[in-house]
Protein backbone atom coordinates (compact mmCIF):
# COMPACT_ATOMS: atom_id res chain seq x y z
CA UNK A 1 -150.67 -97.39 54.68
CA UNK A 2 -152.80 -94.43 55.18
CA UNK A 3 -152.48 -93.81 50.61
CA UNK A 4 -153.41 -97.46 50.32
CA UNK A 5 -156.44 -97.01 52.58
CA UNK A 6 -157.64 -93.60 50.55
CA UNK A 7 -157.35 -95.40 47.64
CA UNK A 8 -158.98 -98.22 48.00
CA UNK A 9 -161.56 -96.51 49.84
CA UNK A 10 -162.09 -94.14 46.40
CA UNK A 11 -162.06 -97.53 44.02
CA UNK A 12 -165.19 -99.16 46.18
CA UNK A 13 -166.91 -95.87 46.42
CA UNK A 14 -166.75 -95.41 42.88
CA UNK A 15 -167.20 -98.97 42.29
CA UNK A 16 -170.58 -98.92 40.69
CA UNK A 17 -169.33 -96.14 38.71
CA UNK A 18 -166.87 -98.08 36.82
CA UNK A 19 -168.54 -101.19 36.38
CA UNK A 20 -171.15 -99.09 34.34
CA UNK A 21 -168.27 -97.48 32.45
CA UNK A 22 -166.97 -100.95 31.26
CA UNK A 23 -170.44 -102.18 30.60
CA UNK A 24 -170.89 -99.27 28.26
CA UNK A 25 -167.29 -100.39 26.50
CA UNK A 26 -168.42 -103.94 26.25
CA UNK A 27 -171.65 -102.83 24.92
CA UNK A 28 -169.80 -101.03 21.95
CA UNK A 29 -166.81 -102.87 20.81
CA UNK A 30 -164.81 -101.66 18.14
CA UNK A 31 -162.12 -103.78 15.93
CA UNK A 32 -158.57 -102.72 15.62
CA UNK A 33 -157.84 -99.49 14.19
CA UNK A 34 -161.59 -98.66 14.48
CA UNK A 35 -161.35 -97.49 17.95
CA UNK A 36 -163.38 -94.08 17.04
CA UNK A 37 -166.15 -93.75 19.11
CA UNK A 38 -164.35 -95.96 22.29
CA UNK A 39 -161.58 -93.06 21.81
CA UNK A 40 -164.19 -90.21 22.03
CA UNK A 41 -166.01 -91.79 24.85
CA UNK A 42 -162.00 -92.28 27.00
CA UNK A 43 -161.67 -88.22 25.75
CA UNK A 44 -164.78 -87.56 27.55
CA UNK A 45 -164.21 -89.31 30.57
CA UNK A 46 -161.09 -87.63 31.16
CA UNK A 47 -162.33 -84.25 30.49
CA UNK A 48 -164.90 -85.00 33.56
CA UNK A 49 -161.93 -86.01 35.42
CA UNK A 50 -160.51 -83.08 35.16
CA UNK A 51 -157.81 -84.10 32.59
CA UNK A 52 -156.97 -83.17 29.22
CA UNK A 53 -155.83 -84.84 26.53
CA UNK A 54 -155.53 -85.38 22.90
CA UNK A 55 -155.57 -87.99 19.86
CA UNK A 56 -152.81 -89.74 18.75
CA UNK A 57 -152.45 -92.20 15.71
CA UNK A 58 -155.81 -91.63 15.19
CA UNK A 59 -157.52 -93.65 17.24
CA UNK A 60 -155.20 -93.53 20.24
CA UNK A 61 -155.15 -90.93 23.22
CA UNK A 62 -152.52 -89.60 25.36
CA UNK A 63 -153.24 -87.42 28.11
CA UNK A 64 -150.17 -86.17 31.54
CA UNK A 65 -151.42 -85.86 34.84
CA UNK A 66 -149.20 -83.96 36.92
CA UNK A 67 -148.83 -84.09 40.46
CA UNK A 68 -146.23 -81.89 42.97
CA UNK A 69 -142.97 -80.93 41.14
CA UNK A 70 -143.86 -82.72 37.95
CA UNK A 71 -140.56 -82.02 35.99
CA UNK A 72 -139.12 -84.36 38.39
CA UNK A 73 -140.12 -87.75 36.81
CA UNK A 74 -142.65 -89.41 34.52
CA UNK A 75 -144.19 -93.06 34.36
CA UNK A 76 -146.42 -94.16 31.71
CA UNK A 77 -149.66 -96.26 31.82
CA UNK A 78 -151.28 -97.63 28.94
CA UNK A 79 -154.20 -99.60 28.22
CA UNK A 80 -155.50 -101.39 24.59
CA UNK A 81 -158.85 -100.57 23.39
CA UNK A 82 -159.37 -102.80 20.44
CA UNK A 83 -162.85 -105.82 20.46
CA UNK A 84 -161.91 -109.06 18.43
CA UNK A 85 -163.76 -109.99 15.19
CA UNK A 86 -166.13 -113.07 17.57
CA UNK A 87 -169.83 -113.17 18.01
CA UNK A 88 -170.81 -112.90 22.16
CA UNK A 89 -172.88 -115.66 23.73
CA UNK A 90 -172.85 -114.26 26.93
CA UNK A 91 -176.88 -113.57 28.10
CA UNK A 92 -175.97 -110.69 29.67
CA UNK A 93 -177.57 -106.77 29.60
CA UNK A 94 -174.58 -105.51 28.65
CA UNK A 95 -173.85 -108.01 25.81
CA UNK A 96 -172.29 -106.34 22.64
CA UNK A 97 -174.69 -104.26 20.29
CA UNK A 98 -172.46 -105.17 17.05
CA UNK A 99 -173.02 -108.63 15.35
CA UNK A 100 -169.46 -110.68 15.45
CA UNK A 101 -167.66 -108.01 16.92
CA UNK A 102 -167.15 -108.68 21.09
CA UNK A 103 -164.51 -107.45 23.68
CA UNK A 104 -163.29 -111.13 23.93
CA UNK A 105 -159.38 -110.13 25.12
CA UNK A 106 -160.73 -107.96 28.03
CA UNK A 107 -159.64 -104.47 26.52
CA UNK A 108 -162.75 -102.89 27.84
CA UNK A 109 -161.60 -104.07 31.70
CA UNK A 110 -157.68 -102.36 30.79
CA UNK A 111 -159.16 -99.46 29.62
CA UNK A 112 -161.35 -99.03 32.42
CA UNK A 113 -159.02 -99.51 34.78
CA UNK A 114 -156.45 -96.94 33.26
CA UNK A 115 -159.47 -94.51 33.69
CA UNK A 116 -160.04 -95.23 36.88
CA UNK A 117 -156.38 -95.00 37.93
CA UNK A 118 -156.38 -91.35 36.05
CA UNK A 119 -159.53 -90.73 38.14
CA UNK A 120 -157.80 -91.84 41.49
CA UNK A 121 -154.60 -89.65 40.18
CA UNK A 122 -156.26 -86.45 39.72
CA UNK A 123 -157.90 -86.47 42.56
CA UNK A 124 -154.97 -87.40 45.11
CA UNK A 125 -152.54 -85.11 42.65
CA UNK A 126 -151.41 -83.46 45.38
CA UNK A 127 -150.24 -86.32 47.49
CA UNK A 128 -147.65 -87.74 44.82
CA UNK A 129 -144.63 -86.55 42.68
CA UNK A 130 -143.75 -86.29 39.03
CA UNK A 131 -145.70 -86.60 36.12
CA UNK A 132 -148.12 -90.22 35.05
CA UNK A 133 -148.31 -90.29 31.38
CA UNK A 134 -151.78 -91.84 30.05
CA UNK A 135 -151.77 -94.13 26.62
CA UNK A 136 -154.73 -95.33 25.54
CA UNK A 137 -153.84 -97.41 22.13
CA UNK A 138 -155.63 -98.68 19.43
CA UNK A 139 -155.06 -101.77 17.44
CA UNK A 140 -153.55 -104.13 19.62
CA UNK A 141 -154.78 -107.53 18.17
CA UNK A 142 -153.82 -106.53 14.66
CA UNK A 143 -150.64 -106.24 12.82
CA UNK A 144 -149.05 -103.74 13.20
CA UNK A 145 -149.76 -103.03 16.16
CA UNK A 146 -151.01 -100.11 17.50
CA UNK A 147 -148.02 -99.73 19.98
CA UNK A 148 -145.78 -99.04 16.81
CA UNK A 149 -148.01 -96.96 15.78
CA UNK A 150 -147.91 -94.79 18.63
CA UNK A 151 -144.87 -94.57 19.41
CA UNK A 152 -144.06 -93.65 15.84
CA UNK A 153 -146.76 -90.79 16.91
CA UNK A 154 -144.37 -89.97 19.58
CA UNK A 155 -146.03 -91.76 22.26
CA UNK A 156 -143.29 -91.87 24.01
CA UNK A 157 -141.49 -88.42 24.20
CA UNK A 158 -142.22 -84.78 25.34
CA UNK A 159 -142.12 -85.98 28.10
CA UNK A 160 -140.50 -89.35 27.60
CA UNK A 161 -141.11 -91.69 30.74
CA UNK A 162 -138.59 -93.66 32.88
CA UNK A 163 -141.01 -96.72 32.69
CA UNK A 164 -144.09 -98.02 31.18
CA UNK A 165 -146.24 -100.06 32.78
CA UNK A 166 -149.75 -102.16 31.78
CA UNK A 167 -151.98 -104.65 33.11
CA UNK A 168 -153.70 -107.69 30.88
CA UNK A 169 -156.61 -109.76 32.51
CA UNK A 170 -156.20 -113.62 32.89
CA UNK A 171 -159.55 -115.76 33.76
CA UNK A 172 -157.58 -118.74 35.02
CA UNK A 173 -156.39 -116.28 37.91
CA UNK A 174 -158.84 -115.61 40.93
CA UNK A 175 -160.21 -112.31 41.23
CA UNK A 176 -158.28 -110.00 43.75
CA UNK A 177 -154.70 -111.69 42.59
CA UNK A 178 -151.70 -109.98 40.19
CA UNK A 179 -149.69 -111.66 38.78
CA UNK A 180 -145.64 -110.77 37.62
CA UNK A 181 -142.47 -112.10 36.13
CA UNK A 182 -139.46 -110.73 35.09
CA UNK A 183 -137.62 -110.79 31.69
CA UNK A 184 -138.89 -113.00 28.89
CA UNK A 185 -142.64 -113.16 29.22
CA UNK A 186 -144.14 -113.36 26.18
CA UNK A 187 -143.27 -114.48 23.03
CA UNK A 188 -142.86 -112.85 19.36
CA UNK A 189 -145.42 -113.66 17.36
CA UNK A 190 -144.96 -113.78 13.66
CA UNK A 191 -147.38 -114.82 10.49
CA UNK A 192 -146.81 -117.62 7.95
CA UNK A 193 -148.62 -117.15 4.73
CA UNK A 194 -147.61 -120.19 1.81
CA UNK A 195 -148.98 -120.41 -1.24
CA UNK A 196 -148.05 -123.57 -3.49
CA UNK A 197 -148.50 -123.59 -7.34
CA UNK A 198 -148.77 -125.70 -9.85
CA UNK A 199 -150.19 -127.58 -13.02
CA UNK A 200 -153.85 -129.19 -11.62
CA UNK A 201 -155.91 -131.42 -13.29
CA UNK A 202 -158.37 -134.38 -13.45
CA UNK A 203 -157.49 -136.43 -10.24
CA UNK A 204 -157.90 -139.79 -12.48
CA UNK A 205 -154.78 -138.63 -13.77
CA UNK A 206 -152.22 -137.22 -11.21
CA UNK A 207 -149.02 -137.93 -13.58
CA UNK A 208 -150.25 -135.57 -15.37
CA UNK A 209 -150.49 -132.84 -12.96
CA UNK A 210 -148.95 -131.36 -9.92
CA UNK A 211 -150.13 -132.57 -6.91
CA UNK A 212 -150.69 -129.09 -4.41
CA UNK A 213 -152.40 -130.87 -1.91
CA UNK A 214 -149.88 -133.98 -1.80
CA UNK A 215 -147.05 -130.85 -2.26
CA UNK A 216 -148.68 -129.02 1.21
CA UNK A 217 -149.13 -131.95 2.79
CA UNK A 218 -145.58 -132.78 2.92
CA UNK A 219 -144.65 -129.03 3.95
CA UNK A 220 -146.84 -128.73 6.50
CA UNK A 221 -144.83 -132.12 8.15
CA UNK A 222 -141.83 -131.22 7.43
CA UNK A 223 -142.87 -127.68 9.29
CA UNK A 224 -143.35 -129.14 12.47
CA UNK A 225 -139.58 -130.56 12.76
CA UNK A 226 -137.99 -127.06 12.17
CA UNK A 227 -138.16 -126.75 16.28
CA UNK A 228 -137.73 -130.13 17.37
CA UNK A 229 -134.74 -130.29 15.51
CA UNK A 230 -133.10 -126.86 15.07
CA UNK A 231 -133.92 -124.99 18.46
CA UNK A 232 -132.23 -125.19 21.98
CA UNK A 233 -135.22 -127.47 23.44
CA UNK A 234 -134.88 -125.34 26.59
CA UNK A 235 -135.96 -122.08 24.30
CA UNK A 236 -139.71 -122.11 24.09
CA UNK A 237 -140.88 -122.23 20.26
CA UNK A 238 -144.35 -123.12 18.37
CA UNK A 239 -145.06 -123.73 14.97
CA UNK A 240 -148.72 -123.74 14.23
CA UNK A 241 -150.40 -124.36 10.71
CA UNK A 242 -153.79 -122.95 10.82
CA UNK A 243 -155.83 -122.85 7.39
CA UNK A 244 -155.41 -125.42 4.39
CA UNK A 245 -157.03 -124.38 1.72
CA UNK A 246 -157.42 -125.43 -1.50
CA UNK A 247 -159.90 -127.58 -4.14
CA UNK A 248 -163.37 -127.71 -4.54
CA UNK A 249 -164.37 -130.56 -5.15
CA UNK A 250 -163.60 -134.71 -5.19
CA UNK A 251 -161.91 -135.28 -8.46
CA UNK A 252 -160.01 -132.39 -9.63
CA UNK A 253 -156.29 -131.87 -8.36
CA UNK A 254 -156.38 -127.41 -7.52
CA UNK A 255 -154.01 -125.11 -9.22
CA UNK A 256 -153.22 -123.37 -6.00
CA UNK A 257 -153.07 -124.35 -2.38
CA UNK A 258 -152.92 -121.69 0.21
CA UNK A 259 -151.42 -122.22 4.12
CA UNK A 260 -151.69 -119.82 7.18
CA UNK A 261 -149.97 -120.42 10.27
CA UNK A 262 -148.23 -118.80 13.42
CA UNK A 263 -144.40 -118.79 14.44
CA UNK A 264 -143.88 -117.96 17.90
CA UNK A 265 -140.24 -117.53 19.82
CA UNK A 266 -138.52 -116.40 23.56
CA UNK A 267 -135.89 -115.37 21.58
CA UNK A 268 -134.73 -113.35 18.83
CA UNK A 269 -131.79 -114.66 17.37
CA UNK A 270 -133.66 -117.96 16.28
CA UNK A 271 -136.68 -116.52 15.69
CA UNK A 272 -135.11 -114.93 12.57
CA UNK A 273 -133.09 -117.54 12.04
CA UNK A 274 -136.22 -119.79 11.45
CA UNK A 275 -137.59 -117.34 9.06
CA UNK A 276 -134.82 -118.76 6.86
CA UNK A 277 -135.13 -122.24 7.89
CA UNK A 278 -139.12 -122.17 7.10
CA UNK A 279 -138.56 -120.50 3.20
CA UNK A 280 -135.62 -122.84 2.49
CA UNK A 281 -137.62 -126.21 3.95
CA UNK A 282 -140.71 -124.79 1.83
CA UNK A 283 -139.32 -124.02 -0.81
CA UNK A 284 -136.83 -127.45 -1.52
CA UNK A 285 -140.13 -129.82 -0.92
CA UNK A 286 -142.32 -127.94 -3.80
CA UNK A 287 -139.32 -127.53 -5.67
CA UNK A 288 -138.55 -131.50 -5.40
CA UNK A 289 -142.21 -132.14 -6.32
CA UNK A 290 -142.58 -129.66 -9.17
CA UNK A 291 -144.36 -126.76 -7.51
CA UNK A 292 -143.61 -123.51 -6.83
CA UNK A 293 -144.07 -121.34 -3.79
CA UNK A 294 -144.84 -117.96 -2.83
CA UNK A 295 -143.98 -117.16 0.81
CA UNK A 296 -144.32 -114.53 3.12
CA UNK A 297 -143.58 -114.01 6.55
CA UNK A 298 -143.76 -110.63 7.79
CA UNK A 299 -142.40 -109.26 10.97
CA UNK A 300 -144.93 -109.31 14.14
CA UNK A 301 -144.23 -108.43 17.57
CA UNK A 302 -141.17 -109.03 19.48
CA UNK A 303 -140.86 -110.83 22.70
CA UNK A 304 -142.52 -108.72 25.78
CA UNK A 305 -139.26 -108.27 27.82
CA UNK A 306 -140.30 -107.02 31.63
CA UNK A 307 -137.24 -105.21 32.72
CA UNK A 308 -135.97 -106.75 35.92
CA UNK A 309 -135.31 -103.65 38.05
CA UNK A 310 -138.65 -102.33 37.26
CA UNK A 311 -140.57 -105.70 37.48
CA UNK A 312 -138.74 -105.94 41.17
CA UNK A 313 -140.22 -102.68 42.18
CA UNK A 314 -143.76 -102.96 40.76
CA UNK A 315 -144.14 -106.20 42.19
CA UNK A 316 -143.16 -104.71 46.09
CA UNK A 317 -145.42 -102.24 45.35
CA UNK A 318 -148.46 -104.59 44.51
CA UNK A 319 -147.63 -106.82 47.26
CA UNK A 320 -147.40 -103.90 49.88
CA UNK A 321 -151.27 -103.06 48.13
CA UNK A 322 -152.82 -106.26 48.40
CA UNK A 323 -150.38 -108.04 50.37
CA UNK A 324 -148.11 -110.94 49.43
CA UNK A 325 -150.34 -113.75 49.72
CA UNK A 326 -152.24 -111.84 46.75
CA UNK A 327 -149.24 -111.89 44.71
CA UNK A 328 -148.00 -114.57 42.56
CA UNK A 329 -145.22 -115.34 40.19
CA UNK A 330 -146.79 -116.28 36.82
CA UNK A 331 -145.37 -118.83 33.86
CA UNK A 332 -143.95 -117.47 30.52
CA UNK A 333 -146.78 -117.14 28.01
CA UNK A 334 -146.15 -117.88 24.27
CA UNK A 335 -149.40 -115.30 23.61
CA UNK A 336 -147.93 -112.08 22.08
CA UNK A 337 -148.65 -108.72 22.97
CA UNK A 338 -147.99 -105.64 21.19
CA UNK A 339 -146.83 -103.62 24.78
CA UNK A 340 -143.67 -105.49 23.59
CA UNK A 341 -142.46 -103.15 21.88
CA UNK A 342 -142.85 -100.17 24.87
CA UNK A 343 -140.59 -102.68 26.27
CA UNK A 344 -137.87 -102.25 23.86
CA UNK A 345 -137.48 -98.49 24.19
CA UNK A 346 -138.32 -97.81 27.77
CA UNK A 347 -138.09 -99.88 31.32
CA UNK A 348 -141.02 -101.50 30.92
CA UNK A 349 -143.32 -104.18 33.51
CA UNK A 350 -146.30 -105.77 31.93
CA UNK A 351 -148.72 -107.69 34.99
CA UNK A 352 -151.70 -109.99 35.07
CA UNK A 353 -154.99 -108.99 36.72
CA UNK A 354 -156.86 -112.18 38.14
CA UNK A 355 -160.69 -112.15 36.90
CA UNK A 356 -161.83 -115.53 37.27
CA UNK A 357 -163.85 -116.76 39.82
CA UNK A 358 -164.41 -120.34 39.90
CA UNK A 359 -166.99 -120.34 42.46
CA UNK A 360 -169.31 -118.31 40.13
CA UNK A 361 -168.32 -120.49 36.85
CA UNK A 362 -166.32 -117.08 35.76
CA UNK A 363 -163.63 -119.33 33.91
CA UNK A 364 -164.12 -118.99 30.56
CA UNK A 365 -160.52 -118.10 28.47
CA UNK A 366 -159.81 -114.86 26.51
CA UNK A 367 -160.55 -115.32 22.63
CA UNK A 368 -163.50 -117.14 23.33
CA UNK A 369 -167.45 -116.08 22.77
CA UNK A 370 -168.14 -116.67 26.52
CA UNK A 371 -165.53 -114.23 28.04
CA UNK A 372 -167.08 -112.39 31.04
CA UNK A 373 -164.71 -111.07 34.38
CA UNK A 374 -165.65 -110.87 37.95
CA UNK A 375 -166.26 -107.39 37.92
CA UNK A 376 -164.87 -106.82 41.45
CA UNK A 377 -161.50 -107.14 39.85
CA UNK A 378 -162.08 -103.68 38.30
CA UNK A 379 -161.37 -102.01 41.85
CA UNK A 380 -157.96 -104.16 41.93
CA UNK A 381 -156.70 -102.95 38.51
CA UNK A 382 -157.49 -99.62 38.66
CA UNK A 383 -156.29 -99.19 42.46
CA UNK A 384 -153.03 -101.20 41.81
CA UNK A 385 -152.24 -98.79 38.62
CA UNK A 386 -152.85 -95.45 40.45
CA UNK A 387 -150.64 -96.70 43.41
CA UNK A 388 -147.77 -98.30 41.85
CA UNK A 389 -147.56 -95.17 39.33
CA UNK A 390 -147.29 -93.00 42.81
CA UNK A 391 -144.58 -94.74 44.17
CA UNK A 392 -142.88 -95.76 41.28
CA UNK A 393 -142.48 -91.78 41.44
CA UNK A 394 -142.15 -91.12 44.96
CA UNK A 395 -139.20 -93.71 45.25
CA UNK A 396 -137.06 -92.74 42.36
């Protein structure tokens, strides 16, 4: 009790602190892969912490904090760093300096909050065991991913950690709340591109072309009973087509008609499996309606699998932080999330951070141009990282 009282102590001390450290983040967004002056800023932060650290996959940062007998253990922390390609509307001082670029997905709040759990680390490093491992990723709204990317970089060894763990913020939940579950709790998220072909013309004369739009409109029907028909109805599965686009103008059939679209599964097996169903169903309509196809799906991320052990033990350790009537057992989410694939090569417990506050109109949903937190909820996320890092060591 007494560590829980020091530390949350430390997070309303330094309160102001951090709120000004996220403001500057919002401020400056950067998009995916882009992340160069948000990394040098996290680099400089830690170096006034005390800690040292270094770039990896360009944009990304690691950094170890050691504590007593650090060979004995390590746990990881991460946090994204990527803005999304939207224009703010919040009125705010702190809105975003760069036109249609805007920390919409709350990356700015997860990287603070790993920063303030390295700050909270360092400074009680001699009242915990092992070694916390600090990744601070780029690219996380963007295929690849930068999670791949790092731990192609080697994000994940020398030393390699018994667990990973991250925090993602969710407006619907009230500020002061975390949120877990176990296994399955995101989905995969994969991209449909289609392109149809064929021979346009004057559309006073269809029998004389090939009909792309008629061609897509059938596919993108027929798309939407590859689930309802071919999936275990108790697997979660969506098939979204996004962008039709093709022609120019009211009487001329187009050459060319091109689809975009999302595939999202809870589980592996048929998510690849509907890969195949999706290019054969494509493929026999323009074929029956003499058109061609191009079609590409390429791999996204995986399903976010929170490892049950781990998930167990992070969530005693939040509720012995805030106490259990703070913690709450959250619904699968068929949102993706690159930490997914942290989760297929170490232990791995991904956790919500409540940021809404309904009595303040603080409700408005990630990906949208009005996206603002209670910025109390700062205090939770970074104190509920530094602690459940410590005793994720201290209780091996």
């Amino acid at each position: 009790m007494a560590m829980i009282q020091t530390i949350k102590q430390l997070c309303s001390q330094w309160a102001d602190e951090f709120i000004q450290i996220r403001h500057h983040l919002h401020t400056h967004p950067e998009l995916s892969f882009q992340e160069y002056e948000t990394s040098k800023f996290v680099r400089n932060k830690l170096k006034e912490f005390g800690i040292a650290s270094a770039p990896l996959a360009e944009t990304g940062v690691i950094a170890l904090i050691q504590g007593k007998n650090s060979g004995k253990k390590v746990v990881a922390l991460r946090a994204d760093m990527d803005a999304l390609p939207i224009q703010e509307e919040n009125e705010i001082s702190y809105k975003s300096v760069h036109k249609g670029v805007m920390h919409a997905c709350g990356h700015d709040v997860h990287t603070t909050c790993l920063l303030g759990a390295a700050r909270l680390l360092k400074h009680l490093e001699n009242e915990w065991e092992g070694t916390v491992k600090l990744v601070f990723q780029p690219g996380e709204e963007k295929d690849p991913g930068g999670a791949s990317l790092m731990i192609k970089a080697g994000a994940l060894e020398n030393p390699k950690p018994a667990a990973i763990i991250g925090l993602h913020v969710t407006p619907e939940m009230e500020v002061g709340r975390l949120g877990f579950r176990s296994g399955i709790a995101m989905a995969s998220a994969d991209e449909i591109y289609i392109t149809i072909k064929g021979k346009g013309g004057h559309a006073a004369s269809p029998h004389l072309t090939t009909d792309t739009i008629l061609v897509a409109s059938h596919i993108v029907v027929a798309l939407q009973q590859i689930i309802s028909r071919n999936n275990d109805p108790f697997s979660p599965s969506v098939l979204s087509i996004c962008a039709f686009n093709g022609g120019y103008t009211t009487n001329v059939i187009p050459s060319e008609v091109k689809l975009m679209g999302t595939f999202r599964a809870m589980d592996e097996r048929w998510r690849f499996k509907a890969h195949e169903l999706i290019r054969k169903e494509v493929n026999s309509i323009a074929e029956g309606m003499g058109a061609t196809t191009e079609i590409r799906i390429p791999t996204g991320y995986p399903c976010l699998i929170n490892d049950a052990k781990t998930t167990e033990r992070v969530q005693s350790f939040a509720e012995d932080f805030l106490g259990k009537d703070k913690v709450d057992t959250v619904n699968m989410r068929m949102g993706a999330e690159d930490f997914a694939f942290y989760s297929q090569k170490v232990p791995a417990c991904f956790y919500r951070l409540g940021v809404g506050n309904s009595a303040k109109g603080i409700t408005s949903g990630v990906h949208t141009p009005l996206f603002n937190i209670d910025e109390k909820a700062i205090e939770t996320g970074m104190g509920s990282m530094a602690f459940i890092a410590m005793k994720m060591l201290s209780e091996a």
